[in-house]
PDB file of N, CA and C in Angstrom:
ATOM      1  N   UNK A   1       2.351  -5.126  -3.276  1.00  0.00           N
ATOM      2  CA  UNK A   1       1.502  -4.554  -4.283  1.00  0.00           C
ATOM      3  C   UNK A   1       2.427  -3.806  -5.227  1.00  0.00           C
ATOM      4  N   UNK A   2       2.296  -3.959  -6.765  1.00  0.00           N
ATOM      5  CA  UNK A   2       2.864  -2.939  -7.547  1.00  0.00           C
ATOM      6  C   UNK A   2       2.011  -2.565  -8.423  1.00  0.00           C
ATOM      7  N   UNK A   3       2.657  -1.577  -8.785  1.00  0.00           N
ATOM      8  CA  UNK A   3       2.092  -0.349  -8.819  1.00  0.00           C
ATOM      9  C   UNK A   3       3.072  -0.193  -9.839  1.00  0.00           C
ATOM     10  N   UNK A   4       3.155   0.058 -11.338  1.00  0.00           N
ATOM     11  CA  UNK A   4       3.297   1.312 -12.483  1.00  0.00           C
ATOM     12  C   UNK A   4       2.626   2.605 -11.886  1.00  0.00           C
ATOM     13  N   UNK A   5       3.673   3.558 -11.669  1.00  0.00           N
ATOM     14  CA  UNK A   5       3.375   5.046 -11.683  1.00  0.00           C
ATOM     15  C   UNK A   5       4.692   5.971 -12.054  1.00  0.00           C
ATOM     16  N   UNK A   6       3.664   6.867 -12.276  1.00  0.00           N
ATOM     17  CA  UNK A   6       5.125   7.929 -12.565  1.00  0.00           C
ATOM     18  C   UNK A   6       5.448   9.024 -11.753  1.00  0.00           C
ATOM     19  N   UNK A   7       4.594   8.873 -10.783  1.00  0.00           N
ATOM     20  CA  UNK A   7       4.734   9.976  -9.658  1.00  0.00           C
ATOM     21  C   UNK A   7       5.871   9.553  -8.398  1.00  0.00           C
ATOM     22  N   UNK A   8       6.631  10.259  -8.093  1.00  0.00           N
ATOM     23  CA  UNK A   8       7.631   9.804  -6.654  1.00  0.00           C
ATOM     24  C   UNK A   8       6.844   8.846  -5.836  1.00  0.00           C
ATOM     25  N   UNK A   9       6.779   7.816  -5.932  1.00  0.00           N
ATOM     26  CA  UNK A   9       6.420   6.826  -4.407  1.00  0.00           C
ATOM     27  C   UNK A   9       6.924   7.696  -3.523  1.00  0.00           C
ATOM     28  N   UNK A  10       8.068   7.763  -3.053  1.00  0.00           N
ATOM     29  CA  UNK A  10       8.560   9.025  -1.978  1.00  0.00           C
ATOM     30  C   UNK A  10       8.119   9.789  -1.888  1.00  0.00           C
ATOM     31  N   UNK A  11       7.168  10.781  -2.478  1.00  0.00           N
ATOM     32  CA  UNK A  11       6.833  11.865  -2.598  1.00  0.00           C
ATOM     33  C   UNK A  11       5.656  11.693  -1.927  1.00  0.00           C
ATOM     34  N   UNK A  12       4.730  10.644  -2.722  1.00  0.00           N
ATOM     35  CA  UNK A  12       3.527  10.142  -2.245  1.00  0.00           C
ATOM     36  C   UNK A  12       3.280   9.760  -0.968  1.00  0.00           C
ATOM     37  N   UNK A  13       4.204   9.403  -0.686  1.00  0.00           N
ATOM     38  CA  UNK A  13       4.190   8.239   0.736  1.00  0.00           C
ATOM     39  C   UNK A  13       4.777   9.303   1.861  1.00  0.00           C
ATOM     40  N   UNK A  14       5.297   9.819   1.414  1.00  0.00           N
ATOM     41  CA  UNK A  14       6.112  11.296   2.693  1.00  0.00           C
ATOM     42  C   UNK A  14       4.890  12.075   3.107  1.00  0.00           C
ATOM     43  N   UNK A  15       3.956  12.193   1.929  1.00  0.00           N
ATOM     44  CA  UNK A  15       2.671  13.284   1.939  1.00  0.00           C
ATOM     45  C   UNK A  15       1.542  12.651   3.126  1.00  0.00           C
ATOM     46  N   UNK A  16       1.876  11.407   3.054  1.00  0.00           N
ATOM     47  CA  UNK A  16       0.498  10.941   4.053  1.00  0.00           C
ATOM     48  C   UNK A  16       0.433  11.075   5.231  1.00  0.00           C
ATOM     49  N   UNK A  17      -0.400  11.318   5.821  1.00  0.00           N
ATOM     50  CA  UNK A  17      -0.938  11.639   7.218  1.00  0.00           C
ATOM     51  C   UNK A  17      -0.354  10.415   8.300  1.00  0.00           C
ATOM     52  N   UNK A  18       0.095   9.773   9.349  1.00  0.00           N
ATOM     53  CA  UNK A  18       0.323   8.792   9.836  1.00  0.00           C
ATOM     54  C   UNK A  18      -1.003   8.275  10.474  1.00  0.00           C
ATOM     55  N   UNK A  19      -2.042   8.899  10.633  1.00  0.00           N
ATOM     56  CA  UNK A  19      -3.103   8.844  11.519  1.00  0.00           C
ATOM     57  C   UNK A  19      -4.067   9.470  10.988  1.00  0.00           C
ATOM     58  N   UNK A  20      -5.563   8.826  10.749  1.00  0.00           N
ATOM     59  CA  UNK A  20      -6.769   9.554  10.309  1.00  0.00           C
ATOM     60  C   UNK A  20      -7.735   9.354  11.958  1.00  0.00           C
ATOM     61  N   UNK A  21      -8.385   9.883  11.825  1.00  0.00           N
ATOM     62  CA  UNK A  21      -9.829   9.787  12.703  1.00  0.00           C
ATOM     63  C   UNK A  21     -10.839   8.650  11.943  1.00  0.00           C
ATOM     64  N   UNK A  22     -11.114   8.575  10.524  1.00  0.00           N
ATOM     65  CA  UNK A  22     -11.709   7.415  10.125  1.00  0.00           C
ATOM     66  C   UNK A  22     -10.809   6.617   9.085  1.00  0.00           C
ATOM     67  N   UNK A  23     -11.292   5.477   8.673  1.00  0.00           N
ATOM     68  CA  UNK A  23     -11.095   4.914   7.216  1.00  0.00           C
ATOM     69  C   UNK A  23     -11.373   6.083   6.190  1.00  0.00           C
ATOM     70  N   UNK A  24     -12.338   6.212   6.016  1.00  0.00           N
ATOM     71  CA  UNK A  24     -12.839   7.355   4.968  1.00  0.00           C
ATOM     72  C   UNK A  24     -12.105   8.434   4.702  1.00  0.00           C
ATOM     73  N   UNK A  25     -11.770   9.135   6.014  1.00  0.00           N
ATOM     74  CA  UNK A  25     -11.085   9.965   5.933  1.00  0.00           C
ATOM     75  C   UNK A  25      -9.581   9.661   5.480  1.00  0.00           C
ATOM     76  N   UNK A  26      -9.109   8.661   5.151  1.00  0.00           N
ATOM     77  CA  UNK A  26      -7.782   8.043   4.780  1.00  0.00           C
ATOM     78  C   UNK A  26      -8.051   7.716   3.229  1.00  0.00           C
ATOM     79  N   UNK A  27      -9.160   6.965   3.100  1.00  0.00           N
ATOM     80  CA  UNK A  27      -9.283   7.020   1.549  1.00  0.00           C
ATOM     81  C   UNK A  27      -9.354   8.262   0.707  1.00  0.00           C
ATOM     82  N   UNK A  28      -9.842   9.145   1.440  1.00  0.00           N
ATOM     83  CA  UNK A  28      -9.966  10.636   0.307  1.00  0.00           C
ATOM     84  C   UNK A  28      -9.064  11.128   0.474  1.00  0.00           C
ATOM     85  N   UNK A  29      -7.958  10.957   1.287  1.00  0.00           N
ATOM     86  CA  UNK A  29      -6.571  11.093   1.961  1.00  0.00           C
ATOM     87  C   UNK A  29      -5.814  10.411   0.675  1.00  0.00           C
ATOM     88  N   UNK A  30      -6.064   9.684   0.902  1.00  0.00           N
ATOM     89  CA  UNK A  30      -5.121   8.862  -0.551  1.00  0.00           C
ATOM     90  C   UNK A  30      -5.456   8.669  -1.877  1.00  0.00           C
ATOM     91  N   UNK A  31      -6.836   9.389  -1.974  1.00  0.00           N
ATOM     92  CA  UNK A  31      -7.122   9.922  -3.448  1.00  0.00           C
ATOM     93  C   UNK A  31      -6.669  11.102  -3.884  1.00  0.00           C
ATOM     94  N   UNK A  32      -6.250  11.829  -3.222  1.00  0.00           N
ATOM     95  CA  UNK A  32      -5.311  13.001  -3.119  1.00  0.00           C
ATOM     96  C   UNK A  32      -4.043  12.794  -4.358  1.00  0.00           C
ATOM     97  N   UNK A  33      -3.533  11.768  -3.918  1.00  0.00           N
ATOM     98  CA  UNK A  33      -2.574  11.479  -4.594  1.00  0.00           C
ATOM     99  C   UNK A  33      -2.774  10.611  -5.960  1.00  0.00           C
ATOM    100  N   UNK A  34      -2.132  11.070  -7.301  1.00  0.00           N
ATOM    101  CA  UNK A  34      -2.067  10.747  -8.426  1.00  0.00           C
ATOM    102  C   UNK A  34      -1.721   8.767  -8.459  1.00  0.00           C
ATOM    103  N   UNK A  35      -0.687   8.688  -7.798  1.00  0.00           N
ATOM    104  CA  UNK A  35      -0.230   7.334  -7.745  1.00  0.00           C
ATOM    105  C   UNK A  35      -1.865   6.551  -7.244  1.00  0.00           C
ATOM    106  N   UNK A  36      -2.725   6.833  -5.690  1.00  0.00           N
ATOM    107  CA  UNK A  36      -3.638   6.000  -5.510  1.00  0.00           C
ATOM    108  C   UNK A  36      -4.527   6.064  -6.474  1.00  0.00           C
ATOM    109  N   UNK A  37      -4.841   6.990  -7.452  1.00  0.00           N
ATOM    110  CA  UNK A  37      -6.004   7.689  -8.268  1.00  0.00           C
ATOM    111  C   UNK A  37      -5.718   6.197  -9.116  1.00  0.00           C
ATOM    112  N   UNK A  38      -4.534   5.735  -9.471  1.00  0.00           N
ATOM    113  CA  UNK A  38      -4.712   4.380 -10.340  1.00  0.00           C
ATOM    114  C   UNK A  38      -5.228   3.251 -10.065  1.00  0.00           C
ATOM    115  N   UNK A  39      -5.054   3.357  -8.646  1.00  0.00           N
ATOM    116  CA  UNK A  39      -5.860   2.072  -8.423  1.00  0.00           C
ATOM    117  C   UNK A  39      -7.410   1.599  -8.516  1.00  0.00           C
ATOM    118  N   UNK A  40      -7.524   0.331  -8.950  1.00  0.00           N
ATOM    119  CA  UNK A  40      -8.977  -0.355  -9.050  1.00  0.00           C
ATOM    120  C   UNK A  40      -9.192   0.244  -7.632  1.00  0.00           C
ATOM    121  N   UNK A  41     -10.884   0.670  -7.588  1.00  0.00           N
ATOM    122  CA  UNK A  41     -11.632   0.722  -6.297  1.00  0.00           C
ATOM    123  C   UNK A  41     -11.331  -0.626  -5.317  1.00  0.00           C
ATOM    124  N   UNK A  42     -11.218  -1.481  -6.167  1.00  0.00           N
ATOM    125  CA  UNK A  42     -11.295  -3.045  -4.977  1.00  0.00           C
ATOM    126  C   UNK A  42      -9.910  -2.783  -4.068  1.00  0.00           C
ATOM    127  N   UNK A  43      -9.032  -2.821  -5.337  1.00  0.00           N
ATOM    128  CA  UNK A  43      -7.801  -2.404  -4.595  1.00  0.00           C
ATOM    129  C   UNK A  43      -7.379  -1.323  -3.444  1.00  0.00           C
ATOM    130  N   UNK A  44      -7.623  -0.413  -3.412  1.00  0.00           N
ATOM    131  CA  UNK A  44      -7.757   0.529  -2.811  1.00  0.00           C
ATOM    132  C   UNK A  44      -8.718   0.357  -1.238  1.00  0.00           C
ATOM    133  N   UNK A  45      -9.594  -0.014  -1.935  1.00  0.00           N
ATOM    134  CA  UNK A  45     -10.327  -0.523  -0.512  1.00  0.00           C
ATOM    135  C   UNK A  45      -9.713  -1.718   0.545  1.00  0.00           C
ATOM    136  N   UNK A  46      -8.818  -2.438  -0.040  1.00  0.00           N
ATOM    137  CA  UNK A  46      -8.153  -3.490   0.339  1.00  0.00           C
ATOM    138  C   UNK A  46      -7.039  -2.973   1.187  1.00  0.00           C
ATOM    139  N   UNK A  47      -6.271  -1.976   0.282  1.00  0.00           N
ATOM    140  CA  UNK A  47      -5.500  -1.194   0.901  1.00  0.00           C
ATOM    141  C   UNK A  47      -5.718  -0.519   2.399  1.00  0.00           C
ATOM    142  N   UNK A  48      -7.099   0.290   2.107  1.00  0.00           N
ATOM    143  CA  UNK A  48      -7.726   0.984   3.804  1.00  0.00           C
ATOM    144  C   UNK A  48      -8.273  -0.074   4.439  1.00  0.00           C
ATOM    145  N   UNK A  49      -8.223  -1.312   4.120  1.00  0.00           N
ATOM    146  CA  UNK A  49      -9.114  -1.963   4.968  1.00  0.00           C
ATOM    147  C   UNK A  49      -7.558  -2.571   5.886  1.00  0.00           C
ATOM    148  N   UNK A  50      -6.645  -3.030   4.857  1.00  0.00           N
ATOM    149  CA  UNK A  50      -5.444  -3.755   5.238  1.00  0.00           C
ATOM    150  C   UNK A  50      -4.289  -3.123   5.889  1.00  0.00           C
ATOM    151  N   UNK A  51      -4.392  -1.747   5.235  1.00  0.00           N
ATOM    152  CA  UNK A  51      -2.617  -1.266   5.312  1.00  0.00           C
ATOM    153  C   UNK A  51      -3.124  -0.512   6.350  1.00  0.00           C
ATOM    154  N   UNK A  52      -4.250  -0.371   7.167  1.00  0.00           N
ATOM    155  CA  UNK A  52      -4.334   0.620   8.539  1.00  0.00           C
ATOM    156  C   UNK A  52      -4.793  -0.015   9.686  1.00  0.00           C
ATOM    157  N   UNK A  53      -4.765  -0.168  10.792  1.00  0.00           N
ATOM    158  CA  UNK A  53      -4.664  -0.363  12.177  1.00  0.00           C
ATOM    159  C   UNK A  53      -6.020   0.698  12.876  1.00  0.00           C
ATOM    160  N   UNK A  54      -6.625  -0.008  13.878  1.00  0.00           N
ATOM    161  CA  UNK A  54      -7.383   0.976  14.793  1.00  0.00           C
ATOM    162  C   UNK A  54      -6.828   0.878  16.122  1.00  0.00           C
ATOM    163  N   UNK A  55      -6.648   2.454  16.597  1.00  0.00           N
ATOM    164  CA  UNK A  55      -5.999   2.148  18.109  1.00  0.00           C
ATOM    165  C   UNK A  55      -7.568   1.730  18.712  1.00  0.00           C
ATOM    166  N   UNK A  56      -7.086   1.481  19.704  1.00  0.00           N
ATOM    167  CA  UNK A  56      -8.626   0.640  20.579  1.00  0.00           C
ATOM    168  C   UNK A  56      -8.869   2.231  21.354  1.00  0.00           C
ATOM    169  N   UNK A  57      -7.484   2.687  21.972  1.00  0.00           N
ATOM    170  CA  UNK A  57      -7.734   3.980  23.303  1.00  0.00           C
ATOM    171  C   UNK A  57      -8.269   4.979  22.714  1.00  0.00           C
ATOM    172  N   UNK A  58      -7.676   5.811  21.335  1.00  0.00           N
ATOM    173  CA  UNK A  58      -8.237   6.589  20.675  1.00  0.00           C
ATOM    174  C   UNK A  58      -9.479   6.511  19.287  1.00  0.00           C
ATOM    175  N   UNK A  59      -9.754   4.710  19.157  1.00  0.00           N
ATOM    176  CA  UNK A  59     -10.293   4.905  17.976  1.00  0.00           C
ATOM    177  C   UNK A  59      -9.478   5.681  16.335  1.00  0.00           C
ATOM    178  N   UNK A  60      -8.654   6.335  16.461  1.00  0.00           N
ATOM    179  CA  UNK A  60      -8.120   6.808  14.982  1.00  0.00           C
ATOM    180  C   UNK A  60      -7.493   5.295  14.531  1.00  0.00           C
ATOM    181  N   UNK A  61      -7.034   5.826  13.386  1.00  0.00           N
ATOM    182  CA  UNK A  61      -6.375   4.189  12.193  1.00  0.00           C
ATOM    183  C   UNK A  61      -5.537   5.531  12.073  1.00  0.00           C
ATOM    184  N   UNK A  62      -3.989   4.403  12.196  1.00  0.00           N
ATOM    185  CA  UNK A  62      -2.959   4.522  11.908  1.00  0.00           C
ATOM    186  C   UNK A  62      -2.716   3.346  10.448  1.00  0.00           C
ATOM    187  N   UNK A  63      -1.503   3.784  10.075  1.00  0.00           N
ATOM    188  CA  UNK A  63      -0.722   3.015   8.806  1.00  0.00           C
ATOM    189  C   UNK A  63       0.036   2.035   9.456  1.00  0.00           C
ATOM    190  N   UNK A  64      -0.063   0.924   9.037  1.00  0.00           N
ATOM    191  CA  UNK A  64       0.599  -0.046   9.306  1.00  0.00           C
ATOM    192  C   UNK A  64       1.942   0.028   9.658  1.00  0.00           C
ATOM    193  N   UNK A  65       2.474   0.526   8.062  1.00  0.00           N
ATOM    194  CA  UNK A  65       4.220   0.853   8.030  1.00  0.00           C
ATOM    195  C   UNK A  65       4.376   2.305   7.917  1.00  0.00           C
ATOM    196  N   UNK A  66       5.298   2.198   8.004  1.00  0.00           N
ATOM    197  CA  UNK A  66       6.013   3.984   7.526  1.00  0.00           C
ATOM    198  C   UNK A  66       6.357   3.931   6.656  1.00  0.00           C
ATOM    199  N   UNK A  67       5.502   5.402   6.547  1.00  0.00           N
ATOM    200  CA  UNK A  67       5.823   5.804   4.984  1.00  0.00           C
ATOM    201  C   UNK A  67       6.990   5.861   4.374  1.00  0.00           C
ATOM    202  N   UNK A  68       7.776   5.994   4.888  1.00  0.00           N
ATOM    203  CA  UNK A  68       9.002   6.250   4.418  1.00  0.00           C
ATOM    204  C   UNK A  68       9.894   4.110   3.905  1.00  0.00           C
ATOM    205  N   UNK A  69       9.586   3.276   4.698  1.00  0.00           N
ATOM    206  CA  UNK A  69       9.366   1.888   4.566  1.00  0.00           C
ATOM    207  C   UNK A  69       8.401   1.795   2.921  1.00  0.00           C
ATOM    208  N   UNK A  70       7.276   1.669   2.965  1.00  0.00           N
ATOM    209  CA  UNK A  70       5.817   1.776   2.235  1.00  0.00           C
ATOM    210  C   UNK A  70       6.727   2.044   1.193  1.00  0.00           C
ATOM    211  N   UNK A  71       7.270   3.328   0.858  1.00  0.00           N
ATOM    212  CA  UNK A  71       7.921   4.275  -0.347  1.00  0.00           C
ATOM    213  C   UNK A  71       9.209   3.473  -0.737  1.00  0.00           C
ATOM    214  N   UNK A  72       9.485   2.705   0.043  1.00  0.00           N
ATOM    215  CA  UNK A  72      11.138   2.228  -0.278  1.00  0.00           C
ATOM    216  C   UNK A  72      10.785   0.782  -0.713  1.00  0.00           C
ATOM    217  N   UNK A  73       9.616   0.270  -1.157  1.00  0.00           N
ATOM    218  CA  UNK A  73       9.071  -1.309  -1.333  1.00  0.00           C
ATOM    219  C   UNK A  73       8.759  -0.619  -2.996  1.00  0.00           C
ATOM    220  N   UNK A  74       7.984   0.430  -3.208  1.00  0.00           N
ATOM    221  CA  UNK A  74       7.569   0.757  -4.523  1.00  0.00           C
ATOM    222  C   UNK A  74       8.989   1.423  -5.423  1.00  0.00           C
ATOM    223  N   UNK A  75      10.084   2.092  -4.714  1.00  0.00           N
ATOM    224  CA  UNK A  75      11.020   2.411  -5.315  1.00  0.00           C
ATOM    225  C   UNK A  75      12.046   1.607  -5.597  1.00  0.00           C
ATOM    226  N   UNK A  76      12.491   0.447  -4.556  1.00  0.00           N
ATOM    227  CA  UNK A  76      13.775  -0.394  -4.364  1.00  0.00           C
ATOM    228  C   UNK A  76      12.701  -2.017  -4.959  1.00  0.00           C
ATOM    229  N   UNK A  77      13.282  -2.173  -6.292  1.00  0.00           N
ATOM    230  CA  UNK A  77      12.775  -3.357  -7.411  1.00  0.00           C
ATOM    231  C   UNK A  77      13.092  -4.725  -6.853  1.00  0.00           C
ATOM    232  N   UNK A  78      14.485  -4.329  -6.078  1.00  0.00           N
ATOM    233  CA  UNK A  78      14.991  -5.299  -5.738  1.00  0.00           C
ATOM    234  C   UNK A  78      14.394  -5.976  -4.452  1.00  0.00           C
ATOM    235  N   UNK A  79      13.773  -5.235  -3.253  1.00  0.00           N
ATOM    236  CA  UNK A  79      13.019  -5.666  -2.385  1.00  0.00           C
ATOM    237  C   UNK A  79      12.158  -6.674  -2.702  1.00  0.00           C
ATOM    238  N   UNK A  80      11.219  -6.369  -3.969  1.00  0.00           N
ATOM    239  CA  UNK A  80      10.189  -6.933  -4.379  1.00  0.00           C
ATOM    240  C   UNK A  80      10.727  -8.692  -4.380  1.00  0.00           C
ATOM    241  N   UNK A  81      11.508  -8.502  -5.464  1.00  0.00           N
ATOM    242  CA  UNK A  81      12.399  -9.995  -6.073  1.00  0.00           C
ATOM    243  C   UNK A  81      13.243 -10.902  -4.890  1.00  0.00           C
ATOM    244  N   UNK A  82      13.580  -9.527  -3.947  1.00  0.00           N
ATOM    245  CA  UNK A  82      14.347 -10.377  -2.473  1.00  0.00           C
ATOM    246  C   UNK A  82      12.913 -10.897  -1.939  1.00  0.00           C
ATOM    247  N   UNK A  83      11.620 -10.633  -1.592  1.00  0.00           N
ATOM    248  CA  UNK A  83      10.807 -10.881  -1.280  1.00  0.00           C
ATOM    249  C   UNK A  83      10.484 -11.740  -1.159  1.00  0.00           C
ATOM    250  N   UNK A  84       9.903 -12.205  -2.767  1.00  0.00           N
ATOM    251  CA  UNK A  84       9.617 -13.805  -3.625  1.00  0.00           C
ATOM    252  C   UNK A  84      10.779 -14.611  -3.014  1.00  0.00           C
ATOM    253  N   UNK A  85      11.979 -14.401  -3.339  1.00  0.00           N
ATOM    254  CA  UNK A  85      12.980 -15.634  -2.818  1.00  0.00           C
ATOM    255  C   UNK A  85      12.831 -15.994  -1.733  1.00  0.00           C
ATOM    256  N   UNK A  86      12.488 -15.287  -0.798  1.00  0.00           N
ATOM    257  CA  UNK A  86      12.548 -15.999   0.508  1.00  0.00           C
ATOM    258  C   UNK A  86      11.246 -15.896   1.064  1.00  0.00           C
ATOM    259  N   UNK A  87      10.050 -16.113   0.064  1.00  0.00           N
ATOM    260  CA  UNK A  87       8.413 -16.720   0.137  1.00  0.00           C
ATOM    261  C   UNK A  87       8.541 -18.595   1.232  1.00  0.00           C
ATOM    262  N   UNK A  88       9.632 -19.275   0.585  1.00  0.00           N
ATOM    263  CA  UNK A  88       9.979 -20.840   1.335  1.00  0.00           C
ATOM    264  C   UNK A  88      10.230 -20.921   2.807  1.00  0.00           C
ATOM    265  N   UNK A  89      10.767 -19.469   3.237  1.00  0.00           N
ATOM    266  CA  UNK A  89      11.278 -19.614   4.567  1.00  0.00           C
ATOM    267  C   UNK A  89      10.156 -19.113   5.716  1.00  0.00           C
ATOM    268  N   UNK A  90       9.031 -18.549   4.991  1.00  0.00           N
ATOM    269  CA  UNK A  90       7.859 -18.097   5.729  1.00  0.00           C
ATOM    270  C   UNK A  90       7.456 -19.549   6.343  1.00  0.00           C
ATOM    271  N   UNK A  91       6.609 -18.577   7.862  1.00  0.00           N
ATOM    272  CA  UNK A  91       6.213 -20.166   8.366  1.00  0.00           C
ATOM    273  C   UNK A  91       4.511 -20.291   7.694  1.00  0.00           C
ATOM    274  N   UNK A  92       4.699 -21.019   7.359  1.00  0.00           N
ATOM    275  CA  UNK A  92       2.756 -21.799   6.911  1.00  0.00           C
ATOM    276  C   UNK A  92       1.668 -20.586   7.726  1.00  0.00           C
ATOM    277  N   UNK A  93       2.319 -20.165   8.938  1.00  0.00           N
ATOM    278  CA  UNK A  93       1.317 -19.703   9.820  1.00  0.00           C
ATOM    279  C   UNK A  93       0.898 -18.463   9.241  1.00  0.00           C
ATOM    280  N   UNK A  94       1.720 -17.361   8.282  1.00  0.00           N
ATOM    281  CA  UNK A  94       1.892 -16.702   7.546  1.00  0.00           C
ATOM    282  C   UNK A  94       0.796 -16.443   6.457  1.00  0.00           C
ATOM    283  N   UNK A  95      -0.619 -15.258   7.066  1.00  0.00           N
ATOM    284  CA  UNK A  95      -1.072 -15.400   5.700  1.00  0.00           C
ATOM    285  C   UNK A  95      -0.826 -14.378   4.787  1.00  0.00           C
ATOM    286  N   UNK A  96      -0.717 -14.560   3.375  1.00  0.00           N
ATOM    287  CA  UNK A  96      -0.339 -13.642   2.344  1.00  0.00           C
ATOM    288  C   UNK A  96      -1.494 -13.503   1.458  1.00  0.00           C
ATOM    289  N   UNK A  97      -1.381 -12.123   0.922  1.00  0.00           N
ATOM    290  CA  UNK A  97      -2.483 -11.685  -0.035  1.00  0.00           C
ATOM    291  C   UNK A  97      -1.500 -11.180  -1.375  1.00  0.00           C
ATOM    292  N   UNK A  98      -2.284 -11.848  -2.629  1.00  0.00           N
ATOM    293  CA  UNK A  98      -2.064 -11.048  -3.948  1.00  0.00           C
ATOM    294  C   UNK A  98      -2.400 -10.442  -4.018  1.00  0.00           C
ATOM    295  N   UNK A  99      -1.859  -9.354  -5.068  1.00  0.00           N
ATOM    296  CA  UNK A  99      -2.937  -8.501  -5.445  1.00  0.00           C
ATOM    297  C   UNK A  99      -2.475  -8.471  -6.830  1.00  0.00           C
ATOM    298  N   UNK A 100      -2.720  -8.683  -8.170  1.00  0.00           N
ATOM    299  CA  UNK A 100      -2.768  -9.491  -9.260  1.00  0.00           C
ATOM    300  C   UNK A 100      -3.671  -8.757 -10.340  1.00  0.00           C
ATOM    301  N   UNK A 101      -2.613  -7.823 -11.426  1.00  0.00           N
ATOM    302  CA  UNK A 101      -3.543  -7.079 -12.365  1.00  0.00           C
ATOM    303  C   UNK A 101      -4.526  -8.052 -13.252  1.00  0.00           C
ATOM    304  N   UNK A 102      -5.305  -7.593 -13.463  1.00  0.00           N
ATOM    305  CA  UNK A 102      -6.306  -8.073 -14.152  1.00  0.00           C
ATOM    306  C   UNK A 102      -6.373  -7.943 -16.063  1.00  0.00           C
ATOM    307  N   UNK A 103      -5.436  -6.704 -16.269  1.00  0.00           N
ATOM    308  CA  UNK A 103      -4.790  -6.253 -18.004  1.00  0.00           C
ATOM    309  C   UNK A 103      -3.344  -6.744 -18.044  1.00  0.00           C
ATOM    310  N   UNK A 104      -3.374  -7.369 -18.862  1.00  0.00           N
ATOM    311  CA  UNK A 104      -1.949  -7.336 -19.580  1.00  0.00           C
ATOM    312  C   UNK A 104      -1.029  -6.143 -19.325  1.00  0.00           C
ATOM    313  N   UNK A 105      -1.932  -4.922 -20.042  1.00  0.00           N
ATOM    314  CA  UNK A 105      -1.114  -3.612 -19.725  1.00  0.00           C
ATOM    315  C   UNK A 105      -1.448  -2.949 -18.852  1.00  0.00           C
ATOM    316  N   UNK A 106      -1.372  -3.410 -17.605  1.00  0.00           N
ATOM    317  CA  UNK A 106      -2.162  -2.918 -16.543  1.00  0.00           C
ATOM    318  C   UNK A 106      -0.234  -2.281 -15.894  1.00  0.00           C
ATOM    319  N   UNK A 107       0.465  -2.631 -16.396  1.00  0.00           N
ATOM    320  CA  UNK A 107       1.925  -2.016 -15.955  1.00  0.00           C
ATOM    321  C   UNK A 107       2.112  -0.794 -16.368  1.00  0.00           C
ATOM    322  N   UNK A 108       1.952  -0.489 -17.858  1.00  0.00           N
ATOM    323  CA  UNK A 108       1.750   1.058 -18.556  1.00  0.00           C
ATOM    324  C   UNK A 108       0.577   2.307 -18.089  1.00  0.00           C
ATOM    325  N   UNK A 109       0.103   1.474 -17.517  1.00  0.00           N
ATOM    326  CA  UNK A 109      -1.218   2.449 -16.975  1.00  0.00           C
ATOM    327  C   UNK A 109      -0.786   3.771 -16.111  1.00  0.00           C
TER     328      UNK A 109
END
């Protein structure tokens, strides 16, 4: 996912909780922050639905990755572009999601 912002990804991503008690409580968790405040609602919801985990023993949702990981995909450009190149070597079994602005200037935002 990218993201135009002008706020520290690092900053953002250091701030988050590793563990909520609900979804909900993770989304207003991450409306907190200026960087999620940009995102489309769809997006965002995609995000809590995708980027968190439920333990089965405790019921809370954890984050997929670490934040500190998460923060180093929105800061390091080059990850992104190493990414795409090696899209061929994924196995088929592999499913992937876009997520695909909808404005032209949806980068300046």
């Amino acid at each position: 996912m990218a993201v135009h912002v002008s706020q520290n990804p690092q900053k953002c991503f250091s701030e988050l909780t590793p563990s909520y008690t609900l979804r909900e409580e993770a989304r207003k968790a991450f409306l907190k922050a200026p960087m999620f405040q940009k995102f489309d609602p769809a997006v965002l919801d995609a995000y809590v639905e995708y980027g968190l985990y439920e333990d089965k023993n405790t019921g809370e949702v954890h984050l997929k990755c670490n934040p500190a990981w998460e923060a180093s995909g929105f800061a390091e450009v080059r990850s992104m572009n190493e990414g795409w190149e090696l899209l061929p070597t994924l196995d088929d079994k592999v499913g992937l999601r876009w997520i695909m602005g909808g404005r032209e200037d949806a980068s300046d935002l």
